[in-house]
Protein backbone atom coordinates (compact mmCIF):
# COMPACT_ATOMS: atom_id res chain seq x y z
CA UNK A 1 102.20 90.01 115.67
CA UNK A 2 103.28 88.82 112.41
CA UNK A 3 103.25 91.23 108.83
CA UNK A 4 102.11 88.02 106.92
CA UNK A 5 98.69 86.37 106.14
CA UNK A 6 98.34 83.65 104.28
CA UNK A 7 97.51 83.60 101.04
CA UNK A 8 97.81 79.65 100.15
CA UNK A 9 97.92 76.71 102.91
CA UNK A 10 98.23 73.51 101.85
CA UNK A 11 97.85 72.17 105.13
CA UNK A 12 95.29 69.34 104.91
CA UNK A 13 92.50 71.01 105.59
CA UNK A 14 90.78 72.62 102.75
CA UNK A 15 93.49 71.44 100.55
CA UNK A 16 95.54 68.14 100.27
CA UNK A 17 98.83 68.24 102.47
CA UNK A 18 101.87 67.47 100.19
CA UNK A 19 102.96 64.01 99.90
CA UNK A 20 105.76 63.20 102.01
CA UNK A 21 109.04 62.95 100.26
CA UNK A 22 110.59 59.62 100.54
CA UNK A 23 114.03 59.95 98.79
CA UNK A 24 115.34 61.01 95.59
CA UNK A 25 114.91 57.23 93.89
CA UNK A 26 111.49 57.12 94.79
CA UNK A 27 108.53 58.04 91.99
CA UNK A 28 105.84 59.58 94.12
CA UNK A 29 102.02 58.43 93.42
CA UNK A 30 98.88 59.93 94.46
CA UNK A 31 98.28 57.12 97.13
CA UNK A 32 101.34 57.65 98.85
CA UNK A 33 101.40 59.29 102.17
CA UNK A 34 100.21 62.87 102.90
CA UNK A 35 101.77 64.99 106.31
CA UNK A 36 103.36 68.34 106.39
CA UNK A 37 102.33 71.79 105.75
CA UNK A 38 102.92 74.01 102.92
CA UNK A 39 102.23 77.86 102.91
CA UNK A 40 102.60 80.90 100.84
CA UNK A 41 102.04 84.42 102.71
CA UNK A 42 102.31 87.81 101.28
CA UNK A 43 102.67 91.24 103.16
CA UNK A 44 99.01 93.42 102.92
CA UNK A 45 99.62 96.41 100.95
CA UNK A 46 98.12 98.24 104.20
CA UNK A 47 100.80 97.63 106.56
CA UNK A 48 103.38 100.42 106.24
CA UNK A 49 106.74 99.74 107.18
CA UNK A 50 106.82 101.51 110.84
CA UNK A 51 104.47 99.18 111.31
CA UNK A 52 100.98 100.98 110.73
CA UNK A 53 98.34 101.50 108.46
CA UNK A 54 99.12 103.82 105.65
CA UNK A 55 95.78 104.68 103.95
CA UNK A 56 96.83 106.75 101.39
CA UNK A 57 98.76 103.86 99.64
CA UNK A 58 97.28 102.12 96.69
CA UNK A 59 99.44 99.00 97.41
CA UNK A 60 97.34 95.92 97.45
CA UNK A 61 100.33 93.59 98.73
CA UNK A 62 104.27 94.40 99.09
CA UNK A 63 106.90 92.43 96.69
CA UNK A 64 107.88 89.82 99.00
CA UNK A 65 106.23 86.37 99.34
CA UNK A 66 106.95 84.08 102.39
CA UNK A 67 106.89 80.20 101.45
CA UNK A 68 107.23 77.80 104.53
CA UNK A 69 107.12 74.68 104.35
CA UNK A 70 107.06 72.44 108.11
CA UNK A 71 106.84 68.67 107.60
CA UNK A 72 108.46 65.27 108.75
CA UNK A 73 111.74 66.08 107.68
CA UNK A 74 111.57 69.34 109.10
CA UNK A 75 110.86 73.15 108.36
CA UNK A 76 111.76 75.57 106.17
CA UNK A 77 110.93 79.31 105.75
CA UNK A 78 112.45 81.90 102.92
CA UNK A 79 111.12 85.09 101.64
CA UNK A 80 110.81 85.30 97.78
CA UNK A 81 111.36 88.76 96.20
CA UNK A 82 108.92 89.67 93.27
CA UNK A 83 111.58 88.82 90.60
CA UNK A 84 111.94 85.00 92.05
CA UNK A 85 108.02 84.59 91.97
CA UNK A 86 107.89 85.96 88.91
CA UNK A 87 110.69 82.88 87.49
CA UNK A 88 108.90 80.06 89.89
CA UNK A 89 105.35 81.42 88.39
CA UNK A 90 106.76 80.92 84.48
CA UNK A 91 108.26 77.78 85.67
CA UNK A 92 104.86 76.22 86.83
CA UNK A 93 103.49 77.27 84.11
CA UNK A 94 105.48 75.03 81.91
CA UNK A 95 105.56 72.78 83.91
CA UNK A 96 101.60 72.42 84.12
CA UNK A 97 101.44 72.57 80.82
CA UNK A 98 103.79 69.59 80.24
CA UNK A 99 102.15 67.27 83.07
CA UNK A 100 99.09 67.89 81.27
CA UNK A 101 100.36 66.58 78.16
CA UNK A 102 101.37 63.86 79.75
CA UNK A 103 98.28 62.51 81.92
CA UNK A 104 96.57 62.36 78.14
């Protein structure tokens, strides 16, 4: 039984699967092609690490985050500690902020 649950799928179902990736001197559009899978899973701050519940911990989730990512050329699947999250969150953030300038 696994420690994870997700937490974010981008999977097609509820939310758009990510565009496939079709080389490096290709500009992806919104049209292209969608297939793969995308996921981010934490660790519930009630599993305890012999495996149990610990219900005296005030731990909501533990500092890791699992991304995955399975699609057509292949799959993928790392564990992030908080630190890294913490860089790739600030990251997006810019980033977000600078795609937004530019789609006005």
């Amino acid at each position: 039984m696994s420690i994870y649950a997700t937490a974010l799928p981008l999977d097609g179902d509820e939310q758009p699967a990510p565009i496939v990736y079709q080389g490096s001197h290709v500009l992806p559009a919104d049209g292209d092609a969608r297939d793969g899978v995308l996921l981010l899973c934490q660790i519930p701050g009630h599993i305890s690490l012999n495996g149990r519940d610990s219900p005296d911990d005030e731990r909501t989730v533990w500092p890791w985050l699992r991304l995955s990512l399975h699609g057509p050329g292949g799959d993928a699947t790392v564990v992030l500690d908080r630190e890294q999250v913490e860089r790739i969150h600030a990251y997006l953030g810019e980033w977000l902020s600078a795609a937004r300038s530019a789609a006005s």
